[in-house]
C-alpha atoms as a PDB file:
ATOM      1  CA  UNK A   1       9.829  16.557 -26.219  1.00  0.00           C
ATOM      2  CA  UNK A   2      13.288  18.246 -27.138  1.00  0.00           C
ATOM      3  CA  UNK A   3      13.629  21.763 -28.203  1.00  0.00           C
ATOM      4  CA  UNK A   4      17.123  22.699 -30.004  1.00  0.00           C
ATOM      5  CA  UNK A   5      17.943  26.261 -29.746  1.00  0.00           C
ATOM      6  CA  UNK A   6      21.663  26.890 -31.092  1.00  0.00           C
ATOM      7  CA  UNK A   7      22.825  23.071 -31.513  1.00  0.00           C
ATOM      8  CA  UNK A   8      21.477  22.940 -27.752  1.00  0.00           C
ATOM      9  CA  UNK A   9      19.317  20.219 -27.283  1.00  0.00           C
ATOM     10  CA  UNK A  10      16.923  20.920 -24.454  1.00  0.00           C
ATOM     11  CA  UNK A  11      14.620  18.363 -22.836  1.00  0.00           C
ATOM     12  CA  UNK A  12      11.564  18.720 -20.936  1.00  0.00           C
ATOM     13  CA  UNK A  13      11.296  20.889 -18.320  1.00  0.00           C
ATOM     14  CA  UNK A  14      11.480  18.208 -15.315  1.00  0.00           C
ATOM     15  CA  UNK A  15      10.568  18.545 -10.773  1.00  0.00           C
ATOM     16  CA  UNK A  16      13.394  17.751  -8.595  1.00  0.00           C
ATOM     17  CA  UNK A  17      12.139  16.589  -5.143  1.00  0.00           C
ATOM     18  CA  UNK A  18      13.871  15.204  -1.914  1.00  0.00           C
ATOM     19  CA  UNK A  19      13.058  11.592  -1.510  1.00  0.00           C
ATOM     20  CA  UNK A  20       9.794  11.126   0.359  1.00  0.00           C
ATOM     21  CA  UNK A  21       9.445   9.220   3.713  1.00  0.00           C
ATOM     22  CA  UNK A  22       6.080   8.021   2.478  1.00  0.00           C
ATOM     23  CA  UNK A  23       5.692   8.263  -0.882  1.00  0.00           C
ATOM     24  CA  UNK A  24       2.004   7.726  -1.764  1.00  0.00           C
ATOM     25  CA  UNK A  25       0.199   9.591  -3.794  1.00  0.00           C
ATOM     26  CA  UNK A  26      -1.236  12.341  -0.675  1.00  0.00           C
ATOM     27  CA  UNK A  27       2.315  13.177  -0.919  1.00  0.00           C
ATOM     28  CA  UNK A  28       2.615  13.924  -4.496  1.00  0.00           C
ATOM     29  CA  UNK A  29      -0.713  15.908  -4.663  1.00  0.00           C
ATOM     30  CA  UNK A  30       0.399  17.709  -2.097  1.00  0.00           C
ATOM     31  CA  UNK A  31       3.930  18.642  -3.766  1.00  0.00           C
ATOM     32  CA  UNK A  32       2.256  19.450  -6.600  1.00  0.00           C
ATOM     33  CA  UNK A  33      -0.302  21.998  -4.901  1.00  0.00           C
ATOM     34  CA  UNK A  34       3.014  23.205  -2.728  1.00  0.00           C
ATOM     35  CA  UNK A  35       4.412  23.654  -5.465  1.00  0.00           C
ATOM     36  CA  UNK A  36       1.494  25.705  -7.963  1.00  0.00           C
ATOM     37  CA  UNK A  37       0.790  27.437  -4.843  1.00  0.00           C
ATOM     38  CA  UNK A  38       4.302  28.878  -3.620  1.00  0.00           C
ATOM     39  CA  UNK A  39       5.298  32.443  -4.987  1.00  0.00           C
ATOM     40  CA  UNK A  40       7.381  30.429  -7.310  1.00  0.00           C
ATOM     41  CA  UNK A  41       6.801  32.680 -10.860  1.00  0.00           C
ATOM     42  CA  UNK A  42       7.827  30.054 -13.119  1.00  0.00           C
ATOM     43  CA  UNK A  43       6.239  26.766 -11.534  1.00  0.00           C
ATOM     44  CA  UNK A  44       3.511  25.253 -14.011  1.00  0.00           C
ATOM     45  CA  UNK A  45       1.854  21.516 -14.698  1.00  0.00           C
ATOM     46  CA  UNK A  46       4.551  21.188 -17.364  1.00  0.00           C
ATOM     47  CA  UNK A  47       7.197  20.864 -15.263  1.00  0.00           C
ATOM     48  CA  UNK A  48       5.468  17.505 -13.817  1.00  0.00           C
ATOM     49  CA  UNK A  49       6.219  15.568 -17.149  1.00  0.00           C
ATOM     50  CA  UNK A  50       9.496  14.568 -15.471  1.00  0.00           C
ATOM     51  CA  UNK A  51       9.888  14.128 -11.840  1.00  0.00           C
ATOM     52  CA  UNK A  52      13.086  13.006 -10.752  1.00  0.00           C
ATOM     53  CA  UNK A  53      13.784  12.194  -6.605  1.00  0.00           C
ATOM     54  CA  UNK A  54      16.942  13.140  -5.393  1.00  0.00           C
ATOM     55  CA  UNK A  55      18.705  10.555  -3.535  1.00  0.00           C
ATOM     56  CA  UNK A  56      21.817  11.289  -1.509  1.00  0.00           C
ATOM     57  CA  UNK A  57      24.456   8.258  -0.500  1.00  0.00           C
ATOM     58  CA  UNK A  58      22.977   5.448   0.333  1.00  0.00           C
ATOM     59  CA  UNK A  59      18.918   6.363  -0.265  1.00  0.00           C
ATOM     60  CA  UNK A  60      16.893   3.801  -2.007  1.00  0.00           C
ATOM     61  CA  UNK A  61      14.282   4.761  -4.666  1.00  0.00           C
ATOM     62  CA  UNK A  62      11.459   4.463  -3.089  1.00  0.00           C
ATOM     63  CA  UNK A  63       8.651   1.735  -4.048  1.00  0.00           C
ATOM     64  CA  UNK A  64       5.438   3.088  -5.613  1.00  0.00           C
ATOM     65  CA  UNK A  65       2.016   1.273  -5.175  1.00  0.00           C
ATOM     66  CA  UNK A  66      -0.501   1.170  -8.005  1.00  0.00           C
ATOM     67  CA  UNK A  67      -2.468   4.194  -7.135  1.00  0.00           C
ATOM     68  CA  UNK A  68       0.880   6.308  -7.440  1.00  0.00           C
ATOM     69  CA  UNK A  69       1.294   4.351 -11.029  1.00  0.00           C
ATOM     70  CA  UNK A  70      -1.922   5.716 -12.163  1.00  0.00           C
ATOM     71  CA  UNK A  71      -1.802   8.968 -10.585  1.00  0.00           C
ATOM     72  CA  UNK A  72       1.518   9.627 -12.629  1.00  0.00           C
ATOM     73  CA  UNK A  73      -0.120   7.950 -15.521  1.00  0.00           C
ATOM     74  CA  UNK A  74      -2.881  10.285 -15.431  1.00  0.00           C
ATOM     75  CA  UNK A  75      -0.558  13.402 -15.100  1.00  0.00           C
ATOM     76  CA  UNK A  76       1.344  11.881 -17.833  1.00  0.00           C
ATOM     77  CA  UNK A  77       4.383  11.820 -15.627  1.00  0.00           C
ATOM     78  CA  UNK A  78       7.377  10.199 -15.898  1.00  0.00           C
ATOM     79  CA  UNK A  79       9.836   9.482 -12.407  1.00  0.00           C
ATOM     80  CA  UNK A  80      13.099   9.101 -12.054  1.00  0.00           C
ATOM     81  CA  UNK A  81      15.776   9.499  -9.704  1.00  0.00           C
ATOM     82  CA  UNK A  82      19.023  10.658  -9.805  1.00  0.00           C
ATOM     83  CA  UNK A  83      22.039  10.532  -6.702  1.00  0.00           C
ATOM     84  CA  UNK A  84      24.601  12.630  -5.423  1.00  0.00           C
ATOM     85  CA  UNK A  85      27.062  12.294  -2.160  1.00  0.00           C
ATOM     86  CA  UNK A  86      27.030  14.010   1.279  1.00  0.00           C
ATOM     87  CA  UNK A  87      26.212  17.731   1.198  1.00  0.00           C
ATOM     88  CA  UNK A  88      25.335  18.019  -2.645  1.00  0.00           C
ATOM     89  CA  UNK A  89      21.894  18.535  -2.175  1.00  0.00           C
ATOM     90  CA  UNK A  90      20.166  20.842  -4.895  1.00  0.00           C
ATOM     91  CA  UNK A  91      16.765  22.641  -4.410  1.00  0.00           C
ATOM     92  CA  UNK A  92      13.536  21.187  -5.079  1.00  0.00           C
ATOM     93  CA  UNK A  93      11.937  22.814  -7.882  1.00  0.00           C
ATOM     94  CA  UNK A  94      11.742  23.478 -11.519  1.00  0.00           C
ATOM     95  CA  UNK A  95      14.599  22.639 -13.780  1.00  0.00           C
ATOM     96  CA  UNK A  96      15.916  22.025 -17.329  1.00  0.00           C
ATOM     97  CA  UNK A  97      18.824  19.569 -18.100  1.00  0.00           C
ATOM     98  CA  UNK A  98      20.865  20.083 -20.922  1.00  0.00           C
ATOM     99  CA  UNK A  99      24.210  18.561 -22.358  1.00  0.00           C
ATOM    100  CA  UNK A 100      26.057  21.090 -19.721  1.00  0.00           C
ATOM    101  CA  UNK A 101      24.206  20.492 -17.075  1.00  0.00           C
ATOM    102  CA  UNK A 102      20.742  20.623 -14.372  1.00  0.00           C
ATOM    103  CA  UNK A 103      19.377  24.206 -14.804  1.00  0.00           C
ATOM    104  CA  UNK A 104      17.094  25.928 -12.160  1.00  0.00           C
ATOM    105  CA  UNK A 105      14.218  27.539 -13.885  1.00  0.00           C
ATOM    106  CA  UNK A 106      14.311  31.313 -13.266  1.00  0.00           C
ATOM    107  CA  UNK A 107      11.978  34.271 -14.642  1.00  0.00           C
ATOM    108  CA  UNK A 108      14.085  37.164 -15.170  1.00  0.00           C
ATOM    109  CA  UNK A 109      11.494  39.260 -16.236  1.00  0.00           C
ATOM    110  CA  UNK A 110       7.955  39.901 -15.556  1.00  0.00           C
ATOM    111  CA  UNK A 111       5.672  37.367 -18.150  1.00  0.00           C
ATOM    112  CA  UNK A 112       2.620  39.654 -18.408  1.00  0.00           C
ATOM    113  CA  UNK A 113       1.346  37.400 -21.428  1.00  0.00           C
ATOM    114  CA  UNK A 114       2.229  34.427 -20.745  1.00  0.00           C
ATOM    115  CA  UNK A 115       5.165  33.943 -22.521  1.00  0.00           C
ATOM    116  CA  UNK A 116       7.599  31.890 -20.965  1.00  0.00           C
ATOM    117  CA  UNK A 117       8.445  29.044 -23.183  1.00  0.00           C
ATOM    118  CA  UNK A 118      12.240  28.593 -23.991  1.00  0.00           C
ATOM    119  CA  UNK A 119      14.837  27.919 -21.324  1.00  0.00           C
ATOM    120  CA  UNK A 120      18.194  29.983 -20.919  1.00  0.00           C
ATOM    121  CA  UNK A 121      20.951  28.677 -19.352  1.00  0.00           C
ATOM    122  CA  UNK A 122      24.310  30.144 -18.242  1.00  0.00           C
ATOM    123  CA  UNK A 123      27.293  28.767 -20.062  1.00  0.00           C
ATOM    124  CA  UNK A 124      30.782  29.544 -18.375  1.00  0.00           C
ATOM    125  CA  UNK A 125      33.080  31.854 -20.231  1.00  0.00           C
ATOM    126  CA  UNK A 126      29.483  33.504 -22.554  1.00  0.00           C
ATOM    127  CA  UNK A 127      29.050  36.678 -21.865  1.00  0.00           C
ATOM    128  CA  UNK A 128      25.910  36.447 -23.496  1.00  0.00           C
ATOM    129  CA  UNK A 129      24.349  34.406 -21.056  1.00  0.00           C
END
């Protein structure tokens, strides 16, 4: 799904993770709970459309087995990975890529209803952002 807010196209919220040692699917049910259970404000199911695994150098996708297949089947989730060199290491977490860029997700204000539904993201040189 892509939102465009201001001739910004913005895709779906996505998960960055570190690659896994094991990555079965204990591991990703237990991210996940990590995850809904840290004091992280803006975490929700919806950011598990998209997980993408963070590779750094050299790091090889890992492999995933059938009952990781259908687990992300059944969350109707999508992995990828993405790679970056030496120290560039972002945070795992929830995110929102658009054409300038990986976002972290951030509540700046308290959501009493429930409201949180449209990404904003800092644009250099904006003052409105």
């Amino acid at each position: 799904m892509e939102i465009e807010i201001a001739g910004i196209r913005y895709t779906s919220a996505i998960t960055i993770i570190e690659r896994p040692v094991q990555f079965d699917t204990s591991f990703l049910k237990s991210k996940k709970d990590d995850f809904l259970a840290n004091d992280d404000d803006v975490f929700t199911t919806g950011f598990l459309h998209t997980i993408w695994v963070h590779l750094v150098d050299d790091e090889a996708m890992p492999e995933t087995s059938n009952e990781v297949d259908n687990l992300l089947q059944e969350w109707d989730c999508q992995l990828s990975s993405f790679r970056t060199s030496g120290t560039g290491r972002l945070p795992e977490g929830p995110y929102f890529v658009t054409p300038l860029g990986i976002h972290q997700a951030y509540r700046l204000h308290p959501d009493t209803q429930g409201a949180f539904i449209l990404p904003t993201c800092p644009v250099n040189n904006d003052p409105n952002t």
